[in-house]
Protein backbone atom coordinates (compact mmCIF):
# COMPACT_ATOMS: atom_id res chain seq x y z
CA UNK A 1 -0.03 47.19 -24.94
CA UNK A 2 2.19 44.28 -26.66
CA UNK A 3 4.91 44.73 -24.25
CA UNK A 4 1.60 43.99 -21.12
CA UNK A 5 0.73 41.16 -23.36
CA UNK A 6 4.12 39.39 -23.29
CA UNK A 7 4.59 40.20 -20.36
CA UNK A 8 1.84 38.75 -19.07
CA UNK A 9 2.55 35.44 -21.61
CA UNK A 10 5.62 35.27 -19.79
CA UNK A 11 4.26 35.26 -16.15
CA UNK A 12 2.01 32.55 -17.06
CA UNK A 13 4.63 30.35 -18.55
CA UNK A 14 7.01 30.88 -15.60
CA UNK A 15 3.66 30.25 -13.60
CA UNK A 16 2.83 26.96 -15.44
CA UNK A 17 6.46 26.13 -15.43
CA UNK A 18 6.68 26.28 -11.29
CA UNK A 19 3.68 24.46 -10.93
CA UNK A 20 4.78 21.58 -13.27
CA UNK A 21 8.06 21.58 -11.49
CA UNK A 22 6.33 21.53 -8.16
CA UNK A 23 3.99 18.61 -9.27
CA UNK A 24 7.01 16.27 -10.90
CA UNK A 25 9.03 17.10 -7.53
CA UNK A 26 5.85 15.85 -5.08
CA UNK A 27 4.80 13.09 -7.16
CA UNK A 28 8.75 12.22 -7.41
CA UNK A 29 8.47 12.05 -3.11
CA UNK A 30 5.64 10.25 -3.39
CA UNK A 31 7.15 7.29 -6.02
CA UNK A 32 10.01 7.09 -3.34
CA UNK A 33 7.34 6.45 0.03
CA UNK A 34 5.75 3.95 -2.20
CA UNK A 35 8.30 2.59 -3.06
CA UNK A 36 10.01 2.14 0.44
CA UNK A 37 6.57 0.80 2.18
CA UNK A 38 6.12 -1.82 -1.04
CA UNK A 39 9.43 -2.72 0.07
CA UNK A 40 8.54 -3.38 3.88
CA UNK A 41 5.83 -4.79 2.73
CA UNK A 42 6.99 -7.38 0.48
CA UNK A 43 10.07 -8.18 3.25
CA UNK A 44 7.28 -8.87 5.63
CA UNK A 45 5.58 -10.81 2.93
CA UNK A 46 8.68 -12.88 2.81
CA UNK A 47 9.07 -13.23 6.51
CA UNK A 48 5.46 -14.95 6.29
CA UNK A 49 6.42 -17.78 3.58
CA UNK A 50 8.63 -19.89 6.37
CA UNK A 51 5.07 -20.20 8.10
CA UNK A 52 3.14 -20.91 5.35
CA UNK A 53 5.61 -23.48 4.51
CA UNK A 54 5.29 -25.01 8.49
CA UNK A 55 1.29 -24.85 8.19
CA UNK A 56 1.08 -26.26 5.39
CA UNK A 57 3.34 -29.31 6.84
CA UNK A 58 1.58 -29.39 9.68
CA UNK A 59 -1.83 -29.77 8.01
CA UNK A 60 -0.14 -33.04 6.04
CA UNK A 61 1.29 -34.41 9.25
CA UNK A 62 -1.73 -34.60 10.82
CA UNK A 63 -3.98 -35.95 7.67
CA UNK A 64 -1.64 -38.82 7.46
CA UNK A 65 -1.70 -39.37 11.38
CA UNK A 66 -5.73 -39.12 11.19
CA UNK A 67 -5.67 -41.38 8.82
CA UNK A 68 -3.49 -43.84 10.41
CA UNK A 69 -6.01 -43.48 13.58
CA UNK A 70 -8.97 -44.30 11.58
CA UNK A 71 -7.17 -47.57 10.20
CA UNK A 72 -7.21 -48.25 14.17
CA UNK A 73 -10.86 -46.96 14.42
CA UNK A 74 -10.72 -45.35 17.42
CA UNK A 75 -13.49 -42.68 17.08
CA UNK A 76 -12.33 -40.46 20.02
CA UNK A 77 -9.06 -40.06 18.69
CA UNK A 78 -10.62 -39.27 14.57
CA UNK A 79 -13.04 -36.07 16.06
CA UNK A 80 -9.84 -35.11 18.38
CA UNK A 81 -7.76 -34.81 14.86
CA UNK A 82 -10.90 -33.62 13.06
CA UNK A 83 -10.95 -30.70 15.32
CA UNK A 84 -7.01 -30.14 15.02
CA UNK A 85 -7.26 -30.36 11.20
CA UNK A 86 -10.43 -27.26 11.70
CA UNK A 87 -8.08 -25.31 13.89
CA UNK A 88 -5.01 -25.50 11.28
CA UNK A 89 -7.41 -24.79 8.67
CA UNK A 90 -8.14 -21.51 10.34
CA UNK A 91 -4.39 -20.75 11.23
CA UNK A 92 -3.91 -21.28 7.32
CA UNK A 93 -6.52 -19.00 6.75
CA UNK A 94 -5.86 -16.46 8.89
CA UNK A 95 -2.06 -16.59 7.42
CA UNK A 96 -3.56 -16.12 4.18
CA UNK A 97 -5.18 -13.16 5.23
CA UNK A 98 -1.74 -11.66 6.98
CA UNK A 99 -0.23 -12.27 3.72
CA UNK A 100 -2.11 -9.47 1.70
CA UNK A 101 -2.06 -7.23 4.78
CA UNK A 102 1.53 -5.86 3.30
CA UNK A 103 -0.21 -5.22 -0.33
CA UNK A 104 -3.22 -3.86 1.15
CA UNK A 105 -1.35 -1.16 3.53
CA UNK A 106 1.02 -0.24 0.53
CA UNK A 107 -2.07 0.83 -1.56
CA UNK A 108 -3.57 2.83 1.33
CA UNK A 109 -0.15 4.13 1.33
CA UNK A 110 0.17 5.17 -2.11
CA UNK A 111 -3.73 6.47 -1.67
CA UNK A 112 -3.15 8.54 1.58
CA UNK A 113 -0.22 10.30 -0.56
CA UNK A 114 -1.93 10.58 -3.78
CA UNK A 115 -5.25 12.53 -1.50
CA UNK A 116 -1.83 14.71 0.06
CA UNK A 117 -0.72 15.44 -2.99
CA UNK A 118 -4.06 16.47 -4.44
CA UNK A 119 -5.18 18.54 -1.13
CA UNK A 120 -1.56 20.74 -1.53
CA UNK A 121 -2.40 21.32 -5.41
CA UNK A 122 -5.78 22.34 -4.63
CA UNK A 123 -4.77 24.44 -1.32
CA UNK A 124 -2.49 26.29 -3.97
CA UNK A 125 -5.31 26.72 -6.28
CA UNK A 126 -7.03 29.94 -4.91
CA UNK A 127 -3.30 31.74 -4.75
CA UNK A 128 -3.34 30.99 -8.54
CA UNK A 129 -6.08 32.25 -9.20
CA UNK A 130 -6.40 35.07 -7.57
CA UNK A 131 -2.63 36.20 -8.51
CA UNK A 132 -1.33 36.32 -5.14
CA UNK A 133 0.98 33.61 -5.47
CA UNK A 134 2.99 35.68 -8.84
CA UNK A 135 2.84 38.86 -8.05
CA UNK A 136 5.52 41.44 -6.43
CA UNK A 137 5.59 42.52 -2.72
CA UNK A 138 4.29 45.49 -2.34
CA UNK A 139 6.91 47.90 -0.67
């Protein structure tokens, strides 16, 4: 009876054991996909700054050119610049918005694996359970 006990302590542990060693190993695969998309995303983050930078030129270009066009006060010309200053306004924010694309898709990212990693644990659950997963082929 003591020799089925241990024996049985021992399957467990070697049990536990596996499924700690499985668990380190996935969430070890997972670090590394995070890891590379946080990368492409903050390279495309950087690819974004040189036009953030231009906008944001831009935008003072044409504030000091609308303002040199009111000194003239020439109405036509103010609403034509009023309605280019609205348009880079939008570009600005739209760029804005592009920025945090590469954050937002590297948390879905790290999400989508985390649900992955959680569906394989708990599609290995029942063979656990039920002993299937530990015990000997039956000849």
């Amino acid at each position: 009876m003591s020799k089925t006990l241990f024996d049985l302590a021992k399957a467990l542990l070697n049990a536990t054991l596996i499924l700690l060693a499985l668990c380190l190993f996935l969430g070890w695969k997972l670090m590394a996909a995070t890891e590379v998309v946080t990368a492409a995303a903050a390279d495309a983050a950087d690819r974004l700054t040189p036009l953030h930078t231009a906008v944001t030129g831009l935008q003072e270009e044409v504030a000091a050119l609308r303002n040199a066009v009111q000194d003239g006060s020439s109405t036509a010309f103010a609403a034509r610049f009023a309605q280019l200053e609205a348009r880079l306004a939008q570009l600005q924010t739209s760029v804005s918005e592009m920025r945090a694309l590469p954050q937002e898709a590297a948390a879905e990212a790290a999400r989508a694996g985390a649900a992955e990693l959680a569906s394989r644990i708990i599609r290995a659950a029942p063979l656990l359970q039920d002993g299937s997963a530990c015990s000997a082929p039956e000849s």
